[in-house]
N, C-alpha and C. Protein backbone atom coordinates (compact mmCIF):
# COMPACT_ATOMS: atom_id res chain seq x y z
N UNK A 1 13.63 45.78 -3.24
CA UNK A 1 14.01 46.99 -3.94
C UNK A 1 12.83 47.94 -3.95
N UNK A 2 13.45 49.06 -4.51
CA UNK A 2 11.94 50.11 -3.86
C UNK A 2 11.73 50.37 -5.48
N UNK A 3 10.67 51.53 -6.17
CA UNK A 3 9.67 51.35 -7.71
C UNK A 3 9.52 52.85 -7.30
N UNK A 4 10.22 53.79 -7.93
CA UNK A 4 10.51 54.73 -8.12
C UNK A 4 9.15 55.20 -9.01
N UNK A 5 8.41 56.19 -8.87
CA UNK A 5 6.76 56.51 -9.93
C UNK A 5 8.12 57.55 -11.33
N UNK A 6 8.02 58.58 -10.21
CA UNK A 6 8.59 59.76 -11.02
C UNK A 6 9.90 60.60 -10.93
N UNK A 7 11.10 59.46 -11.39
CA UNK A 7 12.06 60.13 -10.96
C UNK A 7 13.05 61.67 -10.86
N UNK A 8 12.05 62.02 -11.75
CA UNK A 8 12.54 63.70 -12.11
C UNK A 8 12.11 64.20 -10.69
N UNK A 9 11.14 63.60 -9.53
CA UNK A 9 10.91 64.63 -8.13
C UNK A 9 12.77 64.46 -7.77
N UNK A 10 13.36 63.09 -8.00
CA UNK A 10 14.81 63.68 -7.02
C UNK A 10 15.83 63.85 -8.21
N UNK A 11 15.57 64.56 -8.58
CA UNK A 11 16.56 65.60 -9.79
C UNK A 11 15.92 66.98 -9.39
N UNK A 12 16.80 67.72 -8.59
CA UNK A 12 16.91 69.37 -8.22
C UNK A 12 18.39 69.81 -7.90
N UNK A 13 18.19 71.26 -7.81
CA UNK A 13 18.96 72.21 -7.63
C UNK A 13 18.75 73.03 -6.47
N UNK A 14 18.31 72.82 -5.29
CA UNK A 14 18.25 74.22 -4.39
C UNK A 14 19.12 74.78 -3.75
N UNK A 15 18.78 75.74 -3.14
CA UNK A 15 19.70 76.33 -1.77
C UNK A 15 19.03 77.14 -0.97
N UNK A 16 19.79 77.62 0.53
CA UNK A 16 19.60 78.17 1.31
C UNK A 16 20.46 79.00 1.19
N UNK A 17 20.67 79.67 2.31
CA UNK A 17 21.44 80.74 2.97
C UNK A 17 23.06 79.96 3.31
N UNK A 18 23.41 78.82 3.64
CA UNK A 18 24.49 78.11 3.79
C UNK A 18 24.65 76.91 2.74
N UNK A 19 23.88 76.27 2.35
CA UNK A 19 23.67 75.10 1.54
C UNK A 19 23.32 75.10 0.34
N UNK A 20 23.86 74.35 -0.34
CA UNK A 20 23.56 73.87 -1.64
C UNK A 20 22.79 72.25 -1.54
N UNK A 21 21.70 72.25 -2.15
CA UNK A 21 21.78 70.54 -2.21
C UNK A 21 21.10 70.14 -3.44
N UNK A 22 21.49 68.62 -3.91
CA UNK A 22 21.05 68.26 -5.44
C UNK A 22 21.02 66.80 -5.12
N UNK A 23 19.33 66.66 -5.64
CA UNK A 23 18.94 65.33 -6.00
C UNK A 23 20.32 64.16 -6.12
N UNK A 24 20.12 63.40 -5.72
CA UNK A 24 20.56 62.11 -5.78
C UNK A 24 21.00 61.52 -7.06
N UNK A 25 19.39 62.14 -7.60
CA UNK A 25 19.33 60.72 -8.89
C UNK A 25 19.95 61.92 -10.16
N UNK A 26 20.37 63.10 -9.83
CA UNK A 26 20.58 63.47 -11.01
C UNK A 26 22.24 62.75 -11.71
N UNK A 27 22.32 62.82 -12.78
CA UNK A 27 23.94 62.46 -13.29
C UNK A 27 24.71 63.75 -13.14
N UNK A 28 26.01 63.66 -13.35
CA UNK A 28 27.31 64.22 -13.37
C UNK A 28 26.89 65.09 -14.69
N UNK A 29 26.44 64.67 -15.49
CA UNK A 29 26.12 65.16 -16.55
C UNK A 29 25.26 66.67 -16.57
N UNK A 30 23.99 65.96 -16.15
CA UNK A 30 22.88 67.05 -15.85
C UNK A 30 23.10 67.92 -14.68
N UNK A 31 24.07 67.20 -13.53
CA UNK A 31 24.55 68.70 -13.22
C UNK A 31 25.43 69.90 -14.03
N UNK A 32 26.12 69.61 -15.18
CA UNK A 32 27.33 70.19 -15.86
C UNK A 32 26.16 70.81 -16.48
N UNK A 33 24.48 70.44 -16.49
CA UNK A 33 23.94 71.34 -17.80
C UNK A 33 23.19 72.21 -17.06
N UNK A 34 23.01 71.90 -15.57
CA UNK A 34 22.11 72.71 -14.98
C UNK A 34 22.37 74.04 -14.53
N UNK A 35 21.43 74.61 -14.98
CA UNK A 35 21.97 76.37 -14.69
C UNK A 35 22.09 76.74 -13.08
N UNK A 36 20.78 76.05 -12.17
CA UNK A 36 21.32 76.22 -11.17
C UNK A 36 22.22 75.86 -10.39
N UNK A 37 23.22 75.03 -10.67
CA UNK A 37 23.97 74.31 -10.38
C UNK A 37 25.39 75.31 -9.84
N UNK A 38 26.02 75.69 -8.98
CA UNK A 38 26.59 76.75 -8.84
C UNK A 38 28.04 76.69 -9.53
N UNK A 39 28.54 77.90 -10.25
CA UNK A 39 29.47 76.91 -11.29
C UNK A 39 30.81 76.83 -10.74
N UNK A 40 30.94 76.86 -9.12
CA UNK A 40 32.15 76.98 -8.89
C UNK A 40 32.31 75.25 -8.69
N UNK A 41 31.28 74.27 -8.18
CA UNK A 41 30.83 73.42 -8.26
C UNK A 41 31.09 72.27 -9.41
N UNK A 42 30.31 72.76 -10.60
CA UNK A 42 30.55 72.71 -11.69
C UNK A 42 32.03 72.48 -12.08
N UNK A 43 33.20 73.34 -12.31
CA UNK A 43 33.83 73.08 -12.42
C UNK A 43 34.60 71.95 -11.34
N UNK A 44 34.35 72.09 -10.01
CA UNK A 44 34.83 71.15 -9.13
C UNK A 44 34.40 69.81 -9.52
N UNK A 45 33.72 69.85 -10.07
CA UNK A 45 33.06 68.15 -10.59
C UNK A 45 33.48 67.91 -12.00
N UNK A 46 33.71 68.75 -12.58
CA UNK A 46 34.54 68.55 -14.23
C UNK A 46 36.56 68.44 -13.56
N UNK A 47 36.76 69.14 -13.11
CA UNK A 47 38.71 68.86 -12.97
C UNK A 47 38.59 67.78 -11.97
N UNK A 48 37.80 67.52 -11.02
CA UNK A 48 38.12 66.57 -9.84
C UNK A 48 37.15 65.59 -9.67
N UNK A 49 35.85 65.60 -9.86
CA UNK A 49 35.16 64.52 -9.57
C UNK A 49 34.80 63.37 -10.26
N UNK A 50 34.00 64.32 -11.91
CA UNK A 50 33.92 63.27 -12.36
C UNK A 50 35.17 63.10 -14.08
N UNK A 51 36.21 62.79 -13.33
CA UNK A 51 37.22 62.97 -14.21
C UNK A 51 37.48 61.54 -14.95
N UNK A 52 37.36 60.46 -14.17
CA UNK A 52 37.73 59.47 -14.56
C UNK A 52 36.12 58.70 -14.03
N UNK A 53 35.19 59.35 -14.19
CA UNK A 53 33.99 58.49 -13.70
C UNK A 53 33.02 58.57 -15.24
N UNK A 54 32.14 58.03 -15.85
CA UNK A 54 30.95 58.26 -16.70
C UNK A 54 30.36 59.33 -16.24
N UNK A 55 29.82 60.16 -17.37
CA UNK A 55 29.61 61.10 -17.00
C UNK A 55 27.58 60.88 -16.73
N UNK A 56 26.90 60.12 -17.25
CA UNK A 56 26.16 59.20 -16.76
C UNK A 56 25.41 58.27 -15.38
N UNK A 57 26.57 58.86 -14.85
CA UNK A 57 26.90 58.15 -13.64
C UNK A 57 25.85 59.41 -12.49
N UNK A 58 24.99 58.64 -11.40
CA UNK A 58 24.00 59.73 -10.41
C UNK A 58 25.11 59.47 -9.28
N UNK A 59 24.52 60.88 -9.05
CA UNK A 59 25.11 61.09 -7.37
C UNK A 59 24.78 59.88 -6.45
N UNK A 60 23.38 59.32 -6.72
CA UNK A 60 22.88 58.19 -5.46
C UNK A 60 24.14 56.91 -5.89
N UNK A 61 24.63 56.72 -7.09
CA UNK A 61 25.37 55.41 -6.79
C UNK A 61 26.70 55.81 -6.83
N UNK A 62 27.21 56.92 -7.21
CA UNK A 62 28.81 57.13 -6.95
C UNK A 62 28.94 57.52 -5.50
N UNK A 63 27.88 57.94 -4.51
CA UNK A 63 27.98 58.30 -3.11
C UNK A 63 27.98 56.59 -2.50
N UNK A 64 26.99 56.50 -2.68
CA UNK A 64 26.45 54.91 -2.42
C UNK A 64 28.04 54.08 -1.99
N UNK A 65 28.79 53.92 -3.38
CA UNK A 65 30.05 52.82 -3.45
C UNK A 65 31.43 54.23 -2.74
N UNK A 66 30.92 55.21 -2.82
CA UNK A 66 32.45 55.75 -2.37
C UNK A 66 32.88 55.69 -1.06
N UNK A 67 34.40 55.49 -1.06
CA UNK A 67 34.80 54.89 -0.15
C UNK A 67 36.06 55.84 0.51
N UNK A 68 36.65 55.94 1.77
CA UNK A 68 37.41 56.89 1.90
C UNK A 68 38.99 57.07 1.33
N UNK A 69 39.17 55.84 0.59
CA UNK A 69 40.21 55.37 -0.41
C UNK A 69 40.05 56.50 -1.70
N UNK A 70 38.84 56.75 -2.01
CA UNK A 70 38.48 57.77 -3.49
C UNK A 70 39.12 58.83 -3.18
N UNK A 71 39.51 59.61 -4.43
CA UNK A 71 40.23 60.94 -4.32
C UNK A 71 38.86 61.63 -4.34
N UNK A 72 37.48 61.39 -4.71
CA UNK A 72 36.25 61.80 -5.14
C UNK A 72 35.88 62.17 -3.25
N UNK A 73 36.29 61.46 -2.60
CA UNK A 73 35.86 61.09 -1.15
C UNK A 73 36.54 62.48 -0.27
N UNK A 74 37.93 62.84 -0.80
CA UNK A 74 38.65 63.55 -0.15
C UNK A 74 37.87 64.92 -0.99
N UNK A 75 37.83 65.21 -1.89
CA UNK A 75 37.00 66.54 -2.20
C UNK A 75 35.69 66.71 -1.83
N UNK A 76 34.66 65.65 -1.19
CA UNK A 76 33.63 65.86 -0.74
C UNK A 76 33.74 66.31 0.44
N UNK A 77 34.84 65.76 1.41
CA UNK A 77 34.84 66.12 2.36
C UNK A 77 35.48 67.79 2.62
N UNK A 78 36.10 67.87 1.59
CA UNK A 78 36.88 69.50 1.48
C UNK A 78 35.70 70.47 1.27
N UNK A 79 34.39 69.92 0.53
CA UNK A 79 33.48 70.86 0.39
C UNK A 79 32.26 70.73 1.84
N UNK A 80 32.72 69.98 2.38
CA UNK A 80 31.72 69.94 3.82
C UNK A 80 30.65 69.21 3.75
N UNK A 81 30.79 67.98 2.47
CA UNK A 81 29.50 67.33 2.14
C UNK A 81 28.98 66.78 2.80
N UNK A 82 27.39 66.79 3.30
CA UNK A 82 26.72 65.70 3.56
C UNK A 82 25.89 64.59 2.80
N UNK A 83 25.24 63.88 3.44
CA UNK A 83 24.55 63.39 2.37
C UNK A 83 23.01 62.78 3.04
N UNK A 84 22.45 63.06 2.60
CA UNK A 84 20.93 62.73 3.01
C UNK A 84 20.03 61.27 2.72
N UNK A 85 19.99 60.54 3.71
CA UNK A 85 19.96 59.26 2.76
C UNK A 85 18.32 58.77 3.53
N UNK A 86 17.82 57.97 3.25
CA UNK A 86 16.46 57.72 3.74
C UNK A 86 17.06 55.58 4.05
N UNK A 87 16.69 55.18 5.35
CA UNK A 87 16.98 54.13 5.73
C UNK A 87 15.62 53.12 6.20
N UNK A 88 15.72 51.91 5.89
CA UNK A 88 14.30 51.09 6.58
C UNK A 88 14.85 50.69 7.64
N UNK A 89 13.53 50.97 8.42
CA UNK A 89 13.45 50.80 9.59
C UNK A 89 12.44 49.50 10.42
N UNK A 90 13.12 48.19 10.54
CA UNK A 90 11.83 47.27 10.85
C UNK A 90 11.30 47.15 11.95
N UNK A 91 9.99 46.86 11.78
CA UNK A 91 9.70 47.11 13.40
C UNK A 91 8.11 46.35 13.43
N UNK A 92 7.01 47.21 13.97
CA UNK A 92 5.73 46.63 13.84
C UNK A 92 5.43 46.95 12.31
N UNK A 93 5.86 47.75 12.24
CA UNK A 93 5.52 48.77 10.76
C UNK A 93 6.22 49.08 10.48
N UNK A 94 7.36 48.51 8.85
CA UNK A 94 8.30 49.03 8.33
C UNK A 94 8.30 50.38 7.48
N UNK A 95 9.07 51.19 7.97
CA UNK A 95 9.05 52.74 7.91
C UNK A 95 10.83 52.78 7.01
N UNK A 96 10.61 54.21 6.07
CA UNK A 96 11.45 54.91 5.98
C UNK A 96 11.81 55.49 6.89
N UNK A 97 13.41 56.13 7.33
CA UNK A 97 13.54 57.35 8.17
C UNK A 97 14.90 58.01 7.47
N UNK A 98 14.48 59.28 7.44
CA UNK A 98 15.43 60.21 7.17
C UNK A 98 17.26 60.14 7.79
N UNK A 99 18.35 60.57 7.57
CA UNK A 99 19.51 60.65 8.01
C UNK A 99 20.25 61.07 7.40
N UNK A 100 20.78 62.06 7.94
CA UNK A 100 21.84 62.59 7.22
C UNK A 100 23.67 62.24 7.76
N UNK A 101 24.34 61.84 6.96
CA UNK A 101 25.82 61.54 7.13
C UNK A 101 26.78 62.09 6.64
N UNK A 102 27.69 62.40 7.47
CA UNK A 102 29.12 63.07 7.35
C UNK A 102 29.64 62.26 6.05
N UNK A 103 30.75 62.99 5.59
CA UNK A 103 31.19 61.87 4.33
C UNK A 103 32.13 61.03 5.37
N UNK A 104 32.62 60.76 6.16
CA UNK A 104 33.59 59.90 6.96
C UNK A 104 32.36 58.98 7.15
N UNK A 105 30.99 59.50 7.70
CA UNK A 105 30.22 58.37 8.45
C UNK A 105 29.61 57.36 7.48
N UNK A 106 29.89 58.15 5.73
CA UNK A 106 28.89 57.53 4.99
C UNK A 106 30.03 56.45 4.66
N UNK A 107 31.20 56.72 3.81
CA UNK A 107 32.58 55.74 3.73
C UNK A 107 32.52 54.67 4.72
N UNK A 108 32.31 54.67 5.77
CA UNK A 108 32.66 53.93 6.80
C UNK A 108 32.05 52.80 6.78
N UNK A 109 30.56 52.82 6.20
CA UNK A 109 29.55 51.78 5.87
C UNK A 109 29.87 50.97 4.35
N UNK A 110 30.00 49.98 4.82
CA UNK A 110 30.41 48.96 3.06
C UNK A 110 28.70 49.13 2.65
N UNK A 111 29.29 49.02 1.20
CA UNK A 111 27.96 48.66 0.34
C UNK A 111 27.07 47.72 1.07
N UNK A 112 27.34 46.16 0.64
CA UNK A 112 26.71 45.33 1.76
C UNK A 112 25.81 46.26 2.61
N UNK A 113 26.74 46.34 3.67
CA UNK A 113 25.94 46.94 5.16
C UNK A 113 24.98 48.09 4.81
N UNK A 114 24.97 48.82 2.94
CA UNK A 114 24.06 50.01 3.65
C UNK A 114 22.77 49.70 2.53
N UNK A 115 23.14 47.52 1.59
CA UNK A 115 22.02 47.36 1.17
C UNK A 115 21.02 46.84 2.30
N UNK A 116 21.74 46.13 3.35
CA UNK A 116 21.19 45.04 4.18
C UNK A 116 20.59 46.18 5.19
N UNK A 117 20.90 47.10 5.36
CA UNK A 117 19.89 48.45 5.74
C UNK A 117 18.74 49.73 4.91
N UNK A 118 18.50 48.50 3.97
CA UNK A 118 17.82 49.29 3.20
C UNK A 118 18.55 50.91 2.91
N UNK A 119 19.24 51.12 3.05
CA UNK A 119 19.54 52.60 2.32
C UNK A 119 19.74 53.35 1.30
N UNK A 120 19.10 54.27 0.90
CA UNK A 120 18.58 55.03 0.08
C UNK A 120 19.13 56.53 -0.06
N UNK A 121 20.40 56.80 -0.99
CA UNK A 121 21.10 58.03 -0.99
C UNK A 121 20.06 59.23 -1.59
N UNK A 122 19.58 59.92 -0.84
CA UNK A 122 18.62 61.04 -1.37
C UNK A 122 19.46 62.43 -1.76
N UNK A 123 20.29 63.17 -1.24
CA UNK A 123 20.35 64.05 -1.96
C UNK A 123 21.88 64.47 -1.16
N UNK A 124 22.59 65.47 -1.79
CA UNK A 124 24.06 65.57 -1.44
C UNK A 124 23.60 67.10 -0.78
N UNK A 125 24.23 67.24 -0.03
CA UNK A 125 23.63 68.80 0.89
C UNK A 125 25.64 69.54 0.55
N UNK A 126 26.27 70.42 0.57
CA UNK A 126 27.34 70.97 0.14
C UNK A 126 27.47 72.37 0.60
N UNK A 127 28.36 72.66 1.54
CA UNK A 127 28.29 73.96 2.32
C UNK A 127 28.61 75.11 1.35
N UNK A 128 27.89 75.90 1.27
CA UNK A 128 28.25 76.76 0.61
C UNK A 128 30.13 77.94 0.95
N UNK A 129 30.18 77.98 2.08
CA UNK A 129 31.07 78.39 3.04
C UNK A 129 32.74 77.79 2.54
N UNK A 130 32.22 76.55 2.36
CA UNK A 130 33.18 75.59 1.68
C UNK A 130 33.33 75.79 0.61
N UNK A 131 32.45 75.48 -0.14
CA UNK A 131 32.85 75.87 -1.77
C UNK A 131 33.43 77.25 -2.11
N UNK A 132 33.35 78.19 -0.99
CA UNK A 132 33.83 79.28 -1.54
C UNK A 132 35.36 79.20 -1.22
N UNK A 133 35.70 78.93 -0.38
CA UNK A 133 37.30 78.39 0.68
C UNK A 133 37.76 77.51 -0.37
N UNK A 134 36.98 76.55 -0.95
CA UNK A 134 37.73 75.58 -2.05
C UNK A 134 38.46 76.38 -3.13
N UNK A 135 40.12 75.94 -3.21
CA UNK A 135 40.83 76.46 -3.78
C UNK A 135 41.09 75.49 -5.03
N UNK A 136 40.89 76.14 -6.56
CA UNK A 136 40.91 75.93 -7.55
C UNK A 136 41.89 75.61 -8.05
């Protein structure tokens, strides 16, 4: 298992010019309080996401277990989600490496398979393009 120093570095809010993306480790919660949090978003995660989930609950472990069975699974993919995950890599020298996954590519991997690959859900990336097309 990996020893996290300071977990407030993966609790954010940024964006670009196309993207939205937010820490991993933040909850359902602290996104609903975060100002940057975009509120069309916001509400998409209060009527649809986390409706029947704890509100408690981080992006790294409700991405982690979701599966393409979730109704949570079918609105990620409506918003163009990716997800940014950091994987070990063994070799001479065991390394992190970066990757980012489609929500089909991330579903597709059982739990199991993405502990026994060391994987590590870092942050949800969310098209902005999409969220605006997402119909309320």
């Amino acid at each position: 298992m990996y020893n996290i120093i300071n977990e407030d570095d993966f609790k954010y809010t940024m964006q670009d010019v196309s993207r939205y993306y937010l820490g991993a480790r933040l909850s359902y919660r602290e996104i609903m309080a975060d100002e940057m949090a975009p509120f069309k978003f916001k509400t998409i995660v209060e009527r649809y996401i986390a409706k029947d989930i704890d509100a408690d609950t981080t992006l790294e472990s409700h991405l982690y277990h979701l599966t393409d069975q979730d109704f949570e699974w079918r609105v990620f993919k409506q918003l163009k989600a990716k997800v940014r995950v950091s994987q070990l890599k063994k070799g001479s020298t065991d390394h992190y490496q970066e990757k980012v996954y489609t929500m089909d590519q991330l579903a597709a991997i059982s739990p199991d398979s993405k502990e026994s690959a060391g994987m590590i859900v870092r942050e949800l990336i969310i098209s902005k393009l999409a969220l605006l097309a997402f119909s309320l």
